[in-house]
C-alpha atoms as a PDB file:
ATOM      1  CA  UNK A   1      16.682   2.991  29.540  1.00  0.00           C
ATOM      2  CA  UNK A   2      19.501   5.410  29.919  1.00  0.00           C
ATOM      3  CA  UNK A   3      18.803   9.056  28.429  1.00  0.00           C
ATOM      4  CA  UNK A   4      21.968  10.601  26.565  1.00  0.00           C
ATOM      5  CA  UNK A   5      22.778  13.084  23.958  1.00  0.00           C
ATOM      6  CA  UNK A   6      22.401  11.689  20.408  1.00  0.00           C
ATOM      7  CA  UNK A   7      26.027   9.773  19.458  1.00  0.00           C
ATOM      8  CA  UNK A   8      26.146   8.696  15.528  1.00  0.00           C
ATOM      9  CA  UNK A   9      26.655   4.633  17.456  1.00  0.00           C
ATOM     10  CA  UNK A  10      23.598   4.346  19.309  1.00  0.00           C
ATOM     11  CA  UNK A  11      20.841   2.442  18.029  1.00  0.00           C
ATOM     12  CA  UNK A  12      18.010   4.726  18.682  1.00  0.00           C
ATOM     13  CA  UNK A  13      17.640   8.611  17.903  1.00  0.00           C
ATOM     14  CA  UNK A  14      15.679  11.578  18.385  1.00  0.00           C
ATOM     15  CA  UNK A  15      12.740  13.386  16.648  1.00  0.00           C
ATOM     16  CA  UNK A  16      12.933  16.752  18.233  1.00  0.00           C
ATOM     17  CA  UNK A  17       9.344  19.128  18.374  1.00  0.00           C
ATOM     18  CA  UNK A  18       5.819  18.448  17.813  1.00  0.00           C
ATOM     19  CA  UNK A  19       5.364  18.508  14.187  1.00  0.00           C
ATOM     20  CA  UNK A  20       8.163  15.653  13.505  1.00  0.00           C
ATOM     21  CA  UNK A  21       6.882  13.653  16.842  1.00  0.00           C
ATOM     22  CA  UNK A  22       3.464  13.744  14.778  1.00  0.00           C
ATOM     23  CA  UNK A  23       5.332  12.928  11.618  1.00  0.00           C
ATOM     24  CA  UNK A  24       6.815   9.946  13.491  1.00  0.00           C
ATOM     25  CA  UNK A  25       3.696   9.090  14.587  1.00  0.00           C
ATOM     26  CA  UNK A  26       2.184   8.632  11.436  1.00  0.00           C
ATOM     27  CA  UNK A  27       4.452   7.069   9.471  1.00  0.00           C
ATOM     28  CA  UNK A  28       6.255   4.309  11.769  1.00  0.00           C
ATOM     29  CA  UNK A  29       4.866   4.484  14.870  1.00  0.00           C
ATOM     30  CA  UNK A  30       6.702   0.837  15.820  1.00  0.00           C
ATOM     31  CA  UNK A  31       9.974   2.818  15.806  1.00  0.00           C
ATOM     32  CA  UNK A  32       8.847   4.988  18.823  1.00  0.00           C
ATOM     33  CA  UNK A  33      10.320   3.873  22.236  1.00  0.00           C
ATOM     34  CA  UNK A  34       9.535   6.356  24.634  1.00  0.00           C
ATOM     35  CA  UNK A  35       7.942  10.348  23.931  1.00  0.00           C
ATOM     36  CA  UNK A  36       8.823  13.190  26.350  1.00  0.00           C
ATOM     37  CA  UNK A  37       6.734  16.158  27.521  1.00  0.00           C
ATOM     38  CA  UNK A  38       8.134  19.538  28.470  1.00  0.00           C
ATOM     39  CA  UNK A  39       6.173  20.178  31.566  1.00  0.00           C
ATOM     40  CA  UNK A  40       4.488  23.249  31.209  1.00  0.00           C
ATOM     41  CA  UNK A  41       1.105  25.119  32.616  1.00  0.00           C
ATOM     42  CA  UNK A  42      -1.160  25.044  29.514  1.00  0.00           C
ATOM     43  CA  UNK A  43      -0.997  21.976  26.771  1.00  0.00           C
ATOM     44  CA  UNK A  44      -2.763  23.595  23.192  1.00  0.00           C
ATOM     45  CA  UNK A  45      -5.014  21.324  21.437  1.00  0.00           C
ATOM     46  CA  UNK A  46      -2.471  20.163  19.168  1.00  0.00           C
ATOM     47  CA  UNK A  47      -0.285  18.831  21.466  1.00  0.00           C
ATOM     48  CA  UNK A  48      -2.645  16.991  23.729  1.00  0.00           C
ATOM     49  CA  UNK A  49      -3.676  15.003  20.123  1.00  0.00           C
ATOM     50  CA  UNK A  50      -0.274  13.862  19.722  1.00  0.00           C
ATOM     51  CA  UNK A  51      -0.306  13.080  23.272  1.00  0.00           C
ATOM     52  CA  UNK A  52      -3.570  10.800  23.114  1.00  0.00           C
ATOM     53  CA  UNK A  53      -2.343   9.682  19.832  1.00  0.00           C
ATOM     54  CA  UNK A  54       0.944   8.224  21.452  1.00  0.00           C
ATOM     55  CA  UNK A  55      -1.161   6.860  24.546  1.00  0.00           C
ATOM     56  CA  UNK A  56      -3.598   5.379  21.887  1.00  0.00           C
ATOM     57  CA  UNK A  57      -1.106   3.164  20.393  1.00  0.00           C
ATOM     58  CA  UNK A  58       0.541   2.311  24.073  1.00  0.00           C
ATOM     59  CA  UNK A  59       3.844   4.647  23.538  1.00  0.00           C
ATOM     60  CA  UNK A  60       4.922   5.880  27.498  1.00  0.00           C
ATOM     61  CA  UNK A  61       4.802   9.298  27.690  1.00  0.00           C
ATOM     62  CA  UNK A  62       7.165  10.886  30.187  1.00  0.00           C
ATOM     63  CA  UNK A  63       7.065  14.646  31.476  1.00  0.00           C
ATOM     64  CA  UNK A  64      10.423  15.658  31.985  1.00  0.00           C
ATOM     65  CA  UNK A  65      12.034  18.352  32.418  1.00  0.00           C
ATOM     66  CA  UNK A  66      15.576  16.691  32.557  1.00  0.00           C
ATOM     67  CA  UNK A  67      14.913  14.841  29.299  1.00  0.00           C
ATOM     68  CA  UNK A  68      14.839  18.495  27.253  1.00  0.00           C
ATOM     69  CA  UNK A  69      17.663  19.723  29.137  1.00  0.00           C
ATOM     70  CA  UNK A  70      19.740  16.825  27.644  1.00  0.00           C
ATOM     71  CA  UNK A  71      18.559  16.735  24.364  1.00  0.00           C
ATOM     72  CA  UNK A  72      16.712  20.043  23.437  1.00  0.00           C
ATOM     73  CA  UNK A  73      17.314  23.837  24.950  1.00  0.00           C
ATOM     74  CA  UNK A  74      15.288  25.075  22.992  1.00  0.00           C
ATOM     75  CA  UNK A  75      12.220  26.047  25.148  1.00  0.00           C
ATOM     76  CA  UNK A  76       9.709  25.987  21.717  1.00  0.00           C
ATOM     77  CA  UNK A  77      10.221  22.045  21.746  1.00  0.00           C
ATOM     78  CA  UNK A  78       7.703  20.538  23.647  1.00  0.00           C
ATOM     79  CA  UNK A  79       7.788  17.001  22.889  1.00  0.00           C
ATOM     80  CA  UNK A  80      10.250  14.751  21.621  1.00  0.00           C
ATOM     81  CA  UNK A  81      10.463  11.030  20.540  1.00  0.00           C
ATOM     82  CA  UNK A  82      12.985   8.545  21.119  1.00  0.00           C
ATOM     83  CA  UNK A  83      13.005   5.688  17.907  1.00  0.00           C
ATOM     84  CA  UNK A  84      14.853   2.807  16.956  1.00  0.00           C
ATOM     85  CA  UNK A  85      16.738   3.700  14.089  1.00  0.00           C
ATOM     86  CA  UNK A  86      15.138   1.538  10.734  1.00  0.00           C
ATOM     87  CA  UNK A  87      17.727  -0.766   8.864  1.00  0.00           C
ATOM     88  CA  UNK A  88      16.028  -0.580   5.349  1.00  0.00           C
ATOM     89  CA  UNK A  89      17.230  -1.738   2.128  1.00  0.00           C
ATOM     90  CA  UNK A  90      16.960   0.101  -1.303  1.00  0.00           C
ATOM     91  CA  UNK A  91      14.239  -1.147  -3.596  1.00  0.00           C
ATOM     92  CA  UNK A  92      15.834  -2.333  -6.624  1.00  0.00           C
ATOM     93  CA  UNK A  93      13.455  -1.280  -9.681  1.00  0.00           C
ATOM     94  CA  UNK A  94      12.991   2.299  -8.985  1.00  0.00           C
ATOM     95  CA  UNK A  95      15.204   4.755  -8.985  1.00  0.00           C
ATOM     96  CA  UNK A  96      18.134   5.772  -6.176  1.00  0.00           C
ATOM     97  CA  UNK A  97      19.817   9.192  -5.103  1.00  0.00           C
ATOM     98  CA  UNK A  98      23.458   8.083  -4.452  1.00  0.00           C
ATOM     99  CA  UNK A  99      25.105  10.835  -2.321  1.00  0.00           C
ATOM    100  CA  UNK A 100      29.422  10.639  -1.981  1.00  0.00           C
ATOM    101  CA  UNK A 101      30.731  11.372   1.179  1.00  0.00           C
ATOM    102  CA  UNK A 102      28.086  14.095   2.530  1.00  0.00           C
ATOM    103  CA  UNK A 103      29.078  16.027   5.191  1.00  0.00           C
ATOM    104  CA  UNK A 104      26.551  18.634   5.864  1.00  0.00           C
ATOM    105  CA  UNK A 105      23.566  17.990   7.852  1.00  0.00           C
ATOM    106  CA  UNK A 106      21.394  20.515   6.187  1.00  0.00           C
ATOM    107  CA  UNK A 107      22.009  19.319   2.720  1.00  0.00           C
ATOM    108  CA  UNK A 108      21.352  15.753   3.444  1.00  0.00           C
ATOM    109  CA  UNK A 109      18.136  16.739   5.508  1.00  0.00           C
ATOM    110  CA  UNK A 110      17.017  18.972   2.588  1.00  0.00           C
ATOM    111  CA  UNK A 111      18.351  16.266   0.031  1.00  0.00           C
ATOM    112  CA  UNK A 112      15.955  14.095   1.851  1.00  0.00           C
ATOM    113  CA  UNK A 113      13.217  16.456   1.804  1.00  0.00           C
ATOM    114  CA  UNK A 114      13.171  17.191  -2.057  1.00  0.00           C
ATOM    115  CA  UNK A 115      13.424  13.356  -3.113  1.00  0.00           C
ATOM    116  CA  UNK A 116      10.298  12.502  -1.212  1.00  0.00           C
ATOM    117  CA  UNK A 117       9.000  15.729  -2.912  1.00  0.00           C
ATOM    118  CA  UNK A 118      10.086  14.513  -6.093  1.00  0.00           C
ATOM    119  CA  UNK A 119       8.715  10.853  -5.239  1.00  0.00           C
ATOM    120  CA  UNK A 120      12.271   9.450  -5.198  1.00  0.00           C
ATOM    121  CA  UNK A 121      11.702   6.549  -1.913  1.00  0.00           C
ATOM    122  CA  UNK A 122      15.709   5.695  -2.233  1.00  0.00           C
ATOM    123  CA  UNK A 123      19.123   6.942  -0.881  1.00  0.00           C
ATOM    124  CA  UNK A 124      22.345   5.183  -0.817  1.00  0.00           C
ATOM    125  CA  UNK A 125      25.278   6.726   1.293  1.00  0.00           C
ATOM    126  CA  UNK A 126      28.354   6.140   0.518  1.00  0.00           C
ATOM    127  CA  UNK A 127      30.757   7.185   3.835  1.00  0.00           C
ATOM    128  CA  UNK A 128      32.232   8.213   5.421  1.00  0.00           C
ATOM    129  CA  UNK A 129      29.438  10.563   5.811  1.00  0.00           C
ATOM    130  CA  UNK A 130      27.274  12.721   7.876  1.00  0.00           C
ATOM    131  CA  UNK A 131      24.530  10.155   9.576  1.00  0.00           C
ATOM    132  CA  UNK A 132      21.390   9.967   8.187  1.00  0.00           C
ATOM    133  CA  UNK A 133      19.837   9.862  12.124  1.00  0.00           C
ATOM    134  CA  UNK A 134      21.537  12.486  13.206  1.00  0.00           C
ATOM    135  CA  UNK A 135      18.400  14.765  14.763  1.00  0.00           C
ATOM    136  CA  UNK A 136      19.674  17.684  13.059  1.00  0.00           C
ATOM    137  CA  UNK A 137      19.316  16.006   9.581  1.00  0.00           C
ATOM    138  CA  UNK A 138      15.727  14.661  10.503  1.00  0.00           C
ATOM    139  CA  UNK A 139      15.025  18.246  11.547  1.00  0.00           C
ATOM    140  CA  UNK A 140      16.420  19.521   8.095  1.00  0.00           C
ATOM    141  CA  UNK A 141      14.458  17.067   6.294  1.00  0.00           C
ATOM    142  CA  UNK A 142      11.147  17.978   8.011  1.00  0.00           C
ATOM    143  CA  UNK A 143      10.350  14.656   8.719  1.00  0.00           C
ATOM    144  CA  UNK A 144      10.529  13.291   5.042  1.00  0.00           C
ATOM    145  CA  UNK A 145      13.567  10.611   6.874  1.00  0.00           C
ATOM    146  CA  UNK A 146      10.543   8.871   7.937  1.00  0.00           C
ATOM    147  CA  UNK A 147       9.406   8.292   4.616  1.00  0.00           C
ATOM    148  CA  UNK A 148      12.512   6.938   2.962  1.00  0.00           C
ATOM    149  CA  UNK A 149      14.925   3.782   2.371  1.00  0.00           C
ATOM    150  CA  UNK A 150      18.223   4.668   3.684  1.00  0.00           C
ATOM    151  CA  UNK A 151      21.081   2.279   2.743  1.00  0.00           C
ATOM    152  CA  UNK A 152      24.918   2.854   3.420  1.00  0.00           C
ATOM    153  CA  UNK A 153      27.911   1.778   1.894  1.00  0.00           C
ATOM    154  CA  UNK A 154      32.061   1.708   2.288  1.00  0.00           C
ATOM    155  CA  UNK A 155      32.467   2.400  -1.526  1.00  0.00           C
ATOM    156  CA  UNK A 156      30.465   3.357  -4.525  1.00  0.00           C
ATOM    157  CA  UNK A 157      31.686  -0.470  -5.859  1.00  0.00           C
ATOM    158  CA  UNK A 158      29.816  -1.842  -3.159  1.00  0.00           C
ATOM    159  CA  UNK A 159      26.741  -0.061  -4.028  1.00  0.00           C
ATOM    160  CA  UNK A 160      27.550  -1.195  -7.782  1.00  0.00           C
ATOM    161  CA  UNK A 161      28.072  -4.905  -6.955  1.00  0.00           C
ATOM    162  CA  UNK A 162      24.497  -4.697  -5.084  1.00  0.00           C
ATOM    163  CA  UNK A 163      22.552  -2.126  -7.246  1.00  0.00           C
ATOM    164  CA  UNK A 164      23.970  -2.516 -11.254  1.00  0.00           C
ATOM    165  CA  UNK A 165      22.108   0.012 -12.693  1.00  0.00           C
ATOM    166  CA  UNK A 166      22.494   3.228 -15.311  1.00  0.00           C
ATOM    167  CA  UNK A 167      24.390   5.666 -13.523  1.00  0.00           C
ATOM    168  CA  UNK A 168      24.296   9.855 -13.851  1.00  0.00           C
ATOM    169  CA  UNK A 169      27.190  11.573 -12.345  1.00  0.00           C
ATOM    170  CA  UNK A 170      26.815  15.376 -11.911  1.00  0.00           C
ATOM    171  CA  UNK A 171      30.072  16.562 -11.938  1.00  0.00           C
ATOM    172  CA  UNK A 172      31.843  19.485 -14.107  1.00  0.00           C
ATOM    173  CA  UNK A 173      33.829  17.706 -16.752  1.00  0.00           C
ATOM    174  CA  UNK A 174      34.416  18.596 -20.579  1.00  0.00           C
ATOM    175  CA  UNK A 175      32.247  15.744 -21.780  1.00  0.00           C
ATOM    176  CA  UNK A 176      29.282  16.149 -19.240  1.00  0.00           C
ATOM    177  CA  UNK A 177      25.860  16.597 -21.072  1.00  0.00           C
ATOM    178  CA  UNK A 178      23.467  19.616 -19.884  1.00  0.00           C
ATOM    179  CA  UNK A 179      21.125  18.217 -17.551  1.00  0.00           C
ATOM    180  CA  UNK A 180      18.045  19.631 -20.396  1.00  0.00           C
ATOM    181  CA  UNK A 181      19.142  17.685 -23.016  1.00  0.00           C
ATOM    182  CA  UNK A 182      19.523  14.464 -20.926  1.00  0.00           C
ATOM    183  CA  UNK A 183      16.552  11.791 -20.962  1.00  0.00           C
ATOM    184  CA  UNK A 184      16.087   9.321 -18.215  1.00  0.00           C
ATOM    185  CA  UNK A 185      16.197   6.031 -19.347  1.00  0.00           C
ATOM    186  CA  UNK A 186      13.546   3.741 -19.097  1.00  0.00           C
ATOM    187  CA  UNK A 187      14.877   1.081 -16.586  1.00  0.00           C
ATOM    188  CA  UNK A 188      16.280   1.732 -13.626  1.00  0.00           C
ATOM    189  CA  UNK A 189      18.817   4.183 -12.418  1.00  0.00           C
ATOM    190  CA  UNK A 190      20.705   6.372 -10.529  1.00  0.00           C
ATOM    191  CA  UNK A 191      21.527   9.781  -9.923  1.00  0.00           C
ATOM    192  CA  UNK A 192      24.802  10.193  -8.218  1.00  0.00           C
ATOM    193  CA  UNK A 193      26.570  13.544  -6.295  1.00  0.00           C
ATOM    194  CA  UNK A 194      29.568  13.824  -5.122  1.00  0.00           C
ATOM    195  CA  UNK A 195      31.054  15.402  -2.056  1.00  0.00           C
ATOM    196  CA  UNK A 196      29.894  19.285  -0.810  1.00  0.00           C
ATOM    197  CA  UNK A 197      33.674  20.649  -1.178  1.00  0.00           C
ATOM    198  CA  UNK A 198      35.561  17.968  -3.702  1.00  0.00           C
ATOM    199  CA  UNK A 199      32.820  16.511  -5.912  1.00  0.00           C
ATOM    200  CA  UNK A 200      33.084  13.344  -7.541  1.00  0.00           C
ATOM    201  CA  UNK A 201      37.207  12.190  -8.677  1.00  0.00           C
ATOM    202  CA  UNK A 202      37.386  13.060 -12.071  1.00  0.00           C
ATOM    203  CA  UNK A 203      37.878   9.718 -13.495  1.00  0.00           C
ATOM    204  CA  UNK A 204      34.273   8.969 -11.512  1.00  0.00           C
ATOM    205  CA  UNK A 205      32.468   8.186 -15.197  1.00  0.00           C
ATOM    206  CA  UNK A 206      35.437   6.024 -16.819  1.00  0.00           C
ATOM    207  CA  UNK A 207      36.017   3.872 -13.831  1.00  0.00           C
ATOM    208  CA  UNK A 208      31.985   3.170 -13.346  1.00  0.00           C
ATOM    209  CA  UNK A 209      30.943   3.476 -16.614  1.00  0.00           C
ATOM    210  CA  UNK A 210      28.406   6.544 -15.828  1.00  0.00           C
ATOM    211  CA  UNK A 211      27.027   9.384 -17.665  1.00  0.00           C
ATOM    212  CA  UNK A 212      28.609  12.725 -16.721  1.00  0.00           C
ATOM    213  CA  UNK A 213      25.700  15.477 -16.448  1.00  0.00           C
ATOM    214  CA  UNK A 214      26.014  19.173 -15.875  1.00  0.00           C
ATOM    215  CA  UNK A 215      23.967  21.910 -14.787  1.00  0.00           C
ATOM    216  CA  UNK A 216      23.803  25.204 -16.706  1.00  0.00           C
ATOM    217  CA  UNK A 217      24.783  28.342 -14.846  1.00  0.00           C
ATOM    218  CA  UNK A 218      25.816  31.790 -15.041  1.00  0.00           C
ATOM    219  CA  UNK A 219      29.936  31.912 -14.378  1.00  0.00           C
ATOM    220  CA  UNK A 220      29.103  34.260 -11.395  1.00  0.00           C
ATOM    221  CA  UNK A 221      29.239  31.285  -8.733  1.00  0.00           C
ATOM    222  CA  UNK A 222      31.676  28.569  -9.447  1.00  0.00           C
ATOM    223  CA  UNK A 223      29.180  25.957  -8.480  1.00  0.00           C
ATOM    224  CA  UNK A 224      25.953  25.385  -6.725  1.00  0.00           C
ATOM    225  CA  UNK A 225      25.154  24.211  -3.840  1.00  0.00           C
ATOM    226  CA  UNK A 226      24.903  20.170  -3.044  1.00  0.00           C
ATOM    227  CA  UNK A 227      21.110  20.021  -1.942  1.00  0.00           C
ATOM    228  CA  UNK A 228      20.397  22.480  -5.036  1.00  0.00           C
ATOM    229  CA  UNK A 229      22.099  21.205  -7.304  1.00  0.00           C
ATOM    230  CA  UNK A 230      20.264  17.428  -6.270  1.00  0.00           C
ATOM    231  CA  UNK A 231      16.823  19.016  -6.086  1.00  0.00           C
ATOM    232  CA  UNK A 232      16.796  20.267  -9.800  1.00  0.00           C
ATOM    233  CA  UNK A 233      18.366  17.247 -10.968  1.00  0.00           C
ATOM    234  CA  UNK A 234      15.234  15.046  -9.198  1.00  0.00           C
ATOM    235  CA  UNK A 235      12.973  17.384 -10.419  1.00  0.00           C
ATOM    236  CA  UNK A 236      14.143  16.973 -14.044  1.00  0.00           C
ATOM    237  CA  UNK A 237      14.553  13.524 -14.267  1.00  0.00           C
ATOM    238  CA  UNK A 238      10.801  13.310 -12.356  1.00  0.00           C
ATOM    239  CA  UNK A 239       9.347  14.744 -14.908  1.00  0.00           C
END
């Protein structure tokens, strides 16, 4: 198999560095085509377990130096996995994240990380978008990728047409409810976010029948950050 930088196309990706090889490991370790070793003099304890681990459950292991050169200068990663990127579909009564449009990898990675924090298993992407598989998103997320659904989608009407659930848009508007004095229902639903520089279209709620939802602030900033902004909304509606 041919070893090349990550493209958004391929069907397999890259978990780069020991702790989200071991992540990998853990979670889906059928995903895991080939793991590379940066040969060096001295292997610590920790990575000759992932090693064994990988060998235990009949993943090659290469040593190559021409494998990190390609995918990884940085000389702290010692080991990373190539995997099959999962084709998962959402689960249908629990709830969903639904992020517009992303574009940054470190707010979807971090996005990522605080749902599985919050115990929220389900994202749906609507694109175009920044990909879920890219390594620097699975690095941003810490390995929490591993852990959930990922489903994408041309339009938010497509997600609708599959997923017909209550909807919360956060999005400044004049009839948005603060976030504190909304209650999560008690089916189903979803909490939706629009794009990190437009937002959601202001005529988001009338045209799909959602619930606008704000989040208090001081006027100092004019808004907060995407991944913020999503983790205090998960963590309210967790509790």
């Amino acid at each position: 198999m041919k070893l090349q930088k990550y493209k958004h196309n391929s069907e397999t990706s890259y978990a780069l560095g020991a702790t989200l090889v071991a992540e990998l490991l853990n979670t889906s370790p059928q995903l895991i085509t080939r793991i590379f070793v940066r040969p060096i003099n001295k292997r610590g304890t920790d990575l000759e377990k992932i090693i064994q681990q990988a060998s235990a459950k009949h993943i090659e292991v290469i040593e190559s130096s021409k494998a990190f050169n390609i995918l990884s200068a940085k000389e702290n990663c010692l080991l990373i996995a190539e995997f099959k990127k999962p084709h998962t579909t959402l689960e249908s009564d629990t709830p969903h994240i639904v992020l517009v449009n992303p574009s940054d990898s470190g707010n979807l990675g971090t996005i990522i990380r605080s749902a599985i924090a919050f115990d929220y298993r389900n994202l749906a992407i609507i694109t175009p978008s920044v990909d879920p598989y890219d390594p620097k998103v699975i690095r941003a997320s810490m390995g929490a990728v591993f852990h959930i659904n990922v489903e994408q989608f041309a339009s938010f009407d497509d997600y609708s047409a599959k997923y017909n659930r209550h909807n919360y848009a956060f999005m400044l508007n004049p009839s948005a409810q603060e976030l504190t004095q909304c209650q999560r229902p008690p089916v189903s639903y979803s909490l939706v976010f629009g794009n990190e520089a437009a937002g959601l279209p202001k005529d988001f709620c009338k045209k799909h029948d959602a619930a606008a939802i704000y989040i208090k602030q001081s006027p100092q900033v004019d808004s907060l950050n995407l991944a913020i902004a999503a983790s205090i909304a998960m963590h309210h509606f967790s509790n």
